[in-house]
Protein backbone atom coordinates (compact mmCIF):
# COMPACT_ATOMS: atom_id res chain seq x y z
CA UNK A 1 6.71 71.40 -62.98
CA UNK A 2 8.46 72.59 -66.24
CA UNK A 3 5.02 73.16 -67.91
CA UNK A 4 3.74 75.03 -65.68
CA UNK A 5 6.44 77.18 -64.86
CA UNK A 6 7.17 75.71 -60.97
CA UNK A 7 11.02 75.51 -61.35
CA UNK A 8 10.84 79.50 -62.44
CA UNK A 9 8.20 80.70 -60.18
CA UNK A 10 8.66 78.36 -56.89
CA UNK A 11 9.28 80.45 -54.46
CA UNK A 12 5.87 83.20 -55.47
CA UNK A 13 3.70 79.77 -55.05
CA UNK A 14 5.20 78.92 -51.73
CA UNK A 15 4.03 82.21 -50.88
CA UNK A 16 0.98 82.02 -52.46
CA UNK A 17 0.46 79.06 -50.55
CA UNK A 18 0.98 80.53 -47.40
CA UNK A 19 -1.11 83.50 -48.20
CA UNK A 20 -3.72 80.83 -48.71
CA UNK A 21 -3.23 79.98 -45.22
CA UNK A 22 -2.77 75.87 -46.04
CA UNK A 23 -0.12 74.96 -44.01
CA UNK A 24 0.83 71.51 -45.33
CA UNK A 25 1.53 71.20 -49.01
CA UNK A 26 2.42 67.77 -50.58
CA UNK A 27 5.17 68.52 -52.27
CA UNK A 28 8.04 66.85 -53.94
CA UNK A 29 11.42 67.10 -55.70
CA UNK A 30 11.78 65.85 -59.53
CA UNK A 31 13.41 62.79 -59.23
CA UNK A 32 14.88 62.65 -62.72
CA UNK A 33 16.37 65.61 -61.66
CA UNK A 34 17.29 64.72 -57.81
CA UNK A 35 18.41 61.21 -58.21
CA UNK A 36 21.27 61.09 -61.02
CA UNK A 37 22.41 57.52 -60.31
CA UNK A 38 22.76 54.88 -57.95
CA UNK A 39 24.36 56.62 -54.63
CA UNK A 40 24.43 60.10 -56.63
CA UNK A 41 22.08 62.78 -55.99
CA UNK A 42 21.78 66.83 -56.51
CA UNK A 43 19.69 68.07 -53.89
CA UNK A 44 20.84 71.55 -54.66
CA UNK A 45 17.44 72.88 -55.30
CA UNK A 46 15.33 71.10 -53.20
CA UNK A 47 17.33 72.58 -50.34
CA UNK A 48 16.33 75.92 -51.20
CA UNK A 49 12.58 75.09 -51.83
CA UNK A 50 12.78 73.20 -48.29
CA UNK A 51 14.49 76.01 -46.53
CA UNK A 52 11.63 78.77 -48.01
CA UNK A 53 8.99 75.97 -46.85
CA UNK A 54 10.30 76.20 -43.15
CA UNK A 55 10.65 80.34 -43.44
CA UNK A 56 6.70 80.09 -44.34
CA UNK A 57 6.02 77.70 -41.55
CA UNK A 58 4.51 75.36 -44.10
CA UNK A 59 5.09 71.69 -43.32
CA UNK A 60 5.92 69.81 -46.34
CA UNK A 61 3.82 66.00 -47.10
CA UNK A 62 7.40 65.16 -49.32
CA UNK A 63 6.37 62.96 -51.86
CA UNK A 64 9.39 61.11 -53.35
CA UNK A 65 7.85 59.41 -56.24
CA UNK A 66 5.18 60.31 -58.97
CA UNK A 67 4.23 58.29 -61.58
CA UNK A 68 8.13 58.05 -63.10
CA UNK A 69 11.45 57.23 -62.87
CA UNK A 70 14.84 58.55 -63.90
CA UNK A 71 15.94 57.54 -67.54
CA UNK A 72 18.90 55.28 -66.02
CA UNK A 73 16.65 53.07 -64.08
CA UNK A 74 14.32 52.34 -66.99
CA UNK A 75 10.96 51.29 -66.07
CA UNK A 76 8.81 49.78 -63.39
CA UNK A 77 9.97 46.38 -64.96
CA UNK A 78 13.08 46.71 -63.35
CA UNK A 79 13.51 44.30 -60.22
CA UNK A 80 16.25 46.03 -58.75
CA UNK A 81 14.16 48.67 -58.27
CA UNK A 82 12.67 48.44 -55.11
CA UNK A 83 16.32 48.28 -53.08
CA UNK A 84 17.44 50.96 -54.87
CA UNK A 85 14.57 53.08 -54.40
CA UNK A 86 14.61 52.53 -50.69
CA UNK A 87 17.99 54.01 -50.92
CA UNK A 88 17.21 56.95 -52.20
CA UNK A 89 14.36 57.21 -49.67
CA UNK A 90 16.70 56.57 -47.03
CA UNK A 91 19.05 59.11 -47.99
CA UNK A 92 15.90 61.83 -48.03
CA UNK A 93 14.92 60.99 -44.73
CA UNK A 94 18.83 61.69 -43.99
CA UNK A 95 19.04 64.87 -45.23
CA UNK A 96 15.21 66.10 -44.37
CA UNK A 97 15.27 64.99 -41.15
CA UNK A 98 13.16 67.79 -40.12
CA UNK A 99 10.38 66.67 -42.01
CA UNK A 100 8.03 63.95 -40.35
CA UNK A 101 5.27 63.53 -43.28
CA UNK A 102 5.94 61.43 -46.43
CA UNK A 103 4.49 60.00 -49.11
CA UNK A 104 7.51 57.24 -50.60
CA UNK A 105 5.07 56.62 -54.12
CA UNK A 106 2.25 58.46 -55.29
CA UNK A 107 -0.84 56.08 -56.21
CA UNK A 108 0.92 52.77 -56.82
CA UNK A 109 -2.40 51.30 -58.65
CA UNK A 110 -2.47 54.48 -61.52
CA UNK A 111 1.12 54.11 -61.73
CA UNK A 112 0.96 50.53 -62.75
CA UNK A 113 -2.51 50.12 -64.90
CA UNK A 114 -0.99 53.42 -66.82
CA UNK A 115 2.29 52.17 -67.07
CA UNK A 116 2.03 48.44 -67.39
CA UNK A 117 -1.86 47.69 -68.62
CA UNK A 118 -2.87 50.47 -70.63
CA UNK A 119 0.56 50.99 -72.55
CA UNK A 120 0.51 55.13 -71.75
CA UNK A 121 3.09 56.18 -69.79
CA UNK A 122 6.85 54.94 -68.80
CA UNK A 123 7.24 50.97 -70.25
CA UNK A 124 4.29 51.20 -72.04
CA UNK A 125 3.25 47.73 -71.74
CA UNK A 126 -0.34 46.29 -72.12
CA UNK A 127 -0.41 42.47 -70.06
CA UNK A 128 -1.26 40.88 -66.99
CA UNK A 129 2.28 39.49 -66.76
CA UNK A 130 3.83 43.54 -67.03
CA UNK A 131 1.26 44.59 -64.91
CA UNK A 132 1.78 42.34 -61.79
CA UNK A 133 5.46 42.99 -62.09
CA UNK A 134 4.76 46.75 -61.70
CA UNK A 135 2.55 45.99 -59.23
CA UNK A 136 5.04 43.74 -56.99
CA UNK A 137 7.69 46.28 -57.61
CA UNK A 138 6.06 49.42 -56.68
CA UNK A 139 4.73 47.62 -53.79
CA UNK A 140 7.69 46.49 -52.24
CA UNK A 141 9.33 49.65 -52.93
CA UNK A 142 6.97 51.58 -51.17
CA UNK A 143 7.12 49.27 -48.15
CA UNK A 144 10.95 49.50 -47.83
CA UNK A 145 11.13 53.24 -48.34
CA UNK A 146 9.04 53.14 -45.38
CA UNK A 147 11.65 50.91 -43.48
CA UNK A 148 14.29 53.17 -44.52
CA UNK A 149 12.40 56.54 -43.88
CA UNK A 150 11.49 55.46 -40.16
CA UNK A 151 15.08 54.33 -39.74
CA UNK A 152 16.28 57.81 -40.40
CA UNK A 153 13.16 59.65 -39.11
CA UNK A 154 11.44 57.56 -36.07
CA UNK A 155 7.66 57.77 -36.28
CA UNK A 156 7.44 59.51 -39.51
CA UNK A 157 3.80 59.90 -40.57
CA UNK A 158 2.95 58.37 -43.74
CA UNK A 159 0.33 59.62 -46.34
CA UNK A 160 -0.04 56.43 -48.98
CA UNK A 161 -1.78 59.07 -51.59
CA UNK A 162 -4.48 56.37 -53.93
CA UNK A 163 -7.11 56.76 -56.52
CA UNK A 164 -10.73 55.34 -55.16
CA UNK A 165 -11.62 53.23 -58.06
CA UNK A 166 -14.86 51.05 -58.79
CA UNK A 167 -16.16 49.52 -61.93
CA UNK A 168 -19.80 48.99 -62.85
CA UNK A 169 -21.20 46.49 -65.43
CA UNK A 170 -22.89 47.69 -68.07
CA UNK A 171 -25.54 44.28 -68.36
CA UNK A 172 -25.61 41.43 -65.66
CA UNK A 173 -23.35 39.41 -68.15
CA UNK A 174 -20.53 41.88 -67.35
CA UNK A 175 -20.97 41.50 -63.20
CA UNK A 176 -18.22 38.94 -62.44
CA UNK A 177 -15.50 40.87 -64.79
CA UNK A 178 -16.29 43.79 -62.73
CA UNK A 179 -16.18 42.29 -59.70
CA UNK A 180 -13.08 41.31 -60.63
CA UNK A 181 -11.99 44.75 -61.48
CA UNK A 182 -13.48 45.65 -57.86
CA UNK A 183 -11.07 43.15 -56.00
CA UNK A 184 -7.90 44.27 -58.22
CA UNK A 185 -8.26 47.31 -57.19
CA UNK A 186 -7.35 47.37 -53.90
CA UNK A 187 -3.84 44.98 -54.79
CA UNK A 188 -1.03 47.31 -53.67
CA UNK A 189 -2.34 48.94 -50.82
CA UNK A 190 -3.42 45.04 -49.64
CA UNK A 191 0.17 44.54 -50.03
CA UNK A 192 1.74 47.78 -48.69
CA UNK A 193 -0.35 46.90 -45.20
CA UNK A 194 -0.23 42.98 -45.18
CA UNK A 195 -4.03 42.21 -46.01
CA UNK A 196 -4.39 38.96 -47.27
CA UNK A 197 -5.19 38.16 -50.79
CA UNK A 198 -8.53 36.87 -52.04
CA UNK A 199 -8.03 33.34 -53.13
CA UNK A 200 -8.60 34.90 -56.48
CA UNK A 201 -6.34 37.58 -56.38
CA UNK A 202 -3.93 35.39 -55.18
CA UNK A 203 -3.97 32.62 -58.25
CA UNK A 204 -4.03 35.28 -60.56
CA UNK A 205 -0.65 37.17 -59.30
CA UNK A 206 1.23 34.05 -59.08
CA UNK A 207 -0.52 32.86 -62.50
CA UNK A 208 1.18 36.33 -64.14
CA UNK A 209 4.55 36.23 -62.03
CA UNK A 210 4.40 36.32 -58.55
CA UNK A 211 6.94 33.55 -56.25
CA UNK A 212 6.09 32.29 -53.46
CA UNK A 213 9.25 34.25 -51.75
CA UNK A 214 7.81 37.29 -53.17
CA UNK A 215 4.20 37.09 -51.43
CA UNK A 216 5.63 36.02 -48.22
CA UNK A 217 7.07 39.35 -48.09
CA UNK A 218 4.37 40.90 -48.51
CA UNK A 219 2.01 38.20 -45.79
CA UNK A 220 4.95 38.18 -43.42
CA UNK A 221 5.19 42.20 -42.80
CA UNK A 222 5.09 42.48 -39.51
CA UNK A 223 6.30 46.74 -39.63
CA UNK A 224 3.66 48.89 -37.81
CA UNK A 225 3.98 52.40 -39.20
CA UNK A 226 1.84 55.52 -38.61
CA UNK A 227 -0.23 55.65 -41.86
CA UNK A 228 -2.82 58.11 -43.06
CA UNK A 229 -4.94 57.09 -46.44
CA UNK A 230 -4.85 59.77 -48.73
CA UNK A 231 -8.12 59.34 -50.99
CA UNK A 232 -8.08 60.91 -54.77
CA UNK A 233 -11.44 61.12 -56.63
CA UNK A 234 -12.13 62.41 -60.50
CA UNK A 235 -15.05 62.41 -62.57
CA UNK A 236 -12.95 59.28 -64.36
CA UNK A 237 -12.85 57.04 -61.18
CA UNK A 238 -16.41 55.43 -61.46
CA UNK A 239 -15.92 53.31 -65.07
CA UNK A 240 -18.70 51.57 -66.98
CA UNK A 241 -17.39 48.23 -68.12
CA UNK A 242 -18.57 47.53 -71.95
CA UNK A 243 -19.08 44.37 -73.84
CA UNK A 244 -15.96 44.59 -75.55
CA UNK A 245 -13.79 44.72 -72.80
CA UNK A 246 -13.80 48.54 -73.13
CA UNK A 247 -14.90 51.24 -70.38
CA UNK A 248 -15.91 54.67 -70.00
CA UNK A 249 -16.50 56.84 -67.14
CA UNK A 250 -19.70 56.30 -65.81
CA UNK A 251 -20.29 59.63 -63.85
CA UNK A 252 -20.69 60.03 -59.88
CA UNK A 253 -22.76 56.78 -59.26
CA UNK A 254 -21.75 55.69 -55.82
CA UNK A 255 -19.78 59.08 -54.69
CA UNK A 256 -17.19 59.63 -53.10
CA UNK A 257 -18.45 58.87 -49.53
CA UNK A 258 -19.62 55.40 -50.44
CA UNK A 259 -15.83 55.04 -52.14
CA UNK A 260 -13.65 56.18 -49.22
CA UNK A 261 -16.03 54.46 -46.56
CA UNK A 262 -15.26 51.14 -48.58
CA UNK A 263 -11.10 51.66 -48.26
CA UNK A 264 -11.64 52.96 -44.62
CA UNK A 265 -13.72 49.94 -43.90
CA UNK A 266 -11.04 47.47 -45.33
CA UNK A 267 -7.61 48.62 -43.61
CA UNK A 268 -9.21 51.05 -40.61
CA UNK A 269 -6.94 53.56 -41.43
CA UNK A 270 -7.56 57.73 -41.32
C-alpha cells in the first residue's frame, strides 16, 4: 500500500473503482498499522476509507489478514496467536457491522510454505516442524475469527481467498513425492471446513507437531458458516518437481478449470 502510493491516493482509486463499475472490492486495513497491541487498535483511517466505500455504494470483501503480522506479535510461530487474532476479528466485526463479506486470512497455504518452508517472508523458517505450526496456527485462527465475526455480524458471508496449487513430476520416479505435494496442498482449507485428513496427512502433522487436542479441534468443528471459495491462479501455480528436490513452474498444464473443479469437487463450496 506504501509502494504503491494507496495510503496517499485512496480515495481517487475508490473512485476509480467505482468508475469501473465493480461494486465489491476486497479490501483491507494494514494491520501493522490497525492493530497496535493486544486490546489496542487505531482504526482512524480505515473509518474514512470505509465511510468513502459506502458514499460509492461499493461493498467492501474486508480482508483482515495478508500474509503478515504486526512486529509485537512476532511470527506465525506464535501459539497465542490464534485467540488473539480472533480478537481483533471480533472487534472488526464490532465496529463494521455494516459490512457482511469477510475474508479473516488471505491464502493460509502461501502464507505458511512462504513463511515457514521456503524461509522468505515473516519467520523465515525452512522445516516440516515450522511449517505445520504455521499451518495449525493460521488454521485455527481463521476458524475462530469466523466464530467471532458471526458473533458480531450473524450470517456474515465468508470469502476463504486460496492459491490452486498442483505439482507434476518431472520422471515416474518423482510421482509419489508429488502426490504428496498434491495431498498437502489442500491442509488448511481441510482444516478450516472439518475434512478429514488422509491417513498420510495425518501421521505426518502429528509426526512434525500436531496433539491430539489440537486435531480434534479441527475434526470436531461442528460451525456451519456461509462460505464462498475464492480461487487464485498465476503462471507459478502449476510446479515441475525436479530430481533434486527443486521445482519450477511448469506452465498452464492442467488450467485453471481442471484446478478449481478439483477444490469445488472436494468441499462443494461456490
Amino acid at each position: 500500500m506504501e509502494k504503491c502510493g494507496h495510503y496517499q491516493h485512496w480515495r481517487e482509486d475508490l473512485q476509480l473503482t467505482s468508475r469501473l463499475n465493480i461494486r465489491f472490492l476486497r479490501w483491507g486495513p494494514a494491520i501493522y498499522r490497525t492493530w497496535l497491541a493486544p486490546k489496542k487498535f487505531d482504526f482512524a483511517w480505515t473509518d474514512e476509507v470505509i465511510a468513502e466505500m459506502q458514499e460509492l455504494q461499493i461493498t467492501p470483501i474486508f480482508d483482515l489478514l495478508h500474509f503478515g503480522l504486526p512486529d509485537w506479535l512476532g511470527n506465525f510461530q506464535n501459539r497465542e496467536f490464534p485467540e488473539l487474532f480472533a480478537d481483533y476479528a471480533g472487534e472488526c466485526a464490532a465496529r463494521y457491522s455494516h459490512v457482511k463479506h469477510w475474508t479473516p486470512i488471505n491464502e493460509i497455504l502461501i502464507t505458511a510454505l512462504f513463511s515457514a518452508k521456503y524461509g522468505w517472508w515473516n519467520e523465515r523458517l525452512t522445516t516440516e516442524a515450522s511449517f505445520t505450526r504455521a499451518i495449525l496456527n493460521l488454521s485455527r485462527a481463521n476458524v475462530l475469527a469466523m466464530r467471532a465475526i458471526e458473533a458480531e455480524v450473524p450470517g456474515s458471508m465468508f470469502v476463504q481467498s486460496e492459491s490452486l496449487e498442483v505439482t507434476h513430476a518431472e520422471n515416474p520416479e518423482l510421482l509419489e513425492r508429488a502426490s504428496f505435494e498434491n495431498e498437502r496442498r489442500f491442509i488448511p482449507l481441510d482444516l478450516t471446513y472439518g475434512h478429514p485428513l488422509s491417513d498420510r496427512m495425518l501421521s505426518h502433522l502429528q509426526m512434525h507437531g500436531m496433539s491430539d487436542r489440537e486435531y480434534a479441534f479441527f475434526a470436531d468443528n461442528q460451525d456451519e458458516f456461509n462460505c464462498v471459495l475464492g480461487t487464485d491462479y498465476y503462471v507459478t501455480n502449476e510446479h515441475l518437481l525436479h530430481a533434486d528436490g527443486s521445482t519450477s513452474p511448469s506452465g498452464d498444464y492442467l488450467g485453471y478449470y481442471v484446478l478449481a473443479k478439483e477444490y469445488y469437487s472436494r468441499y462443494g463450496l461456490p
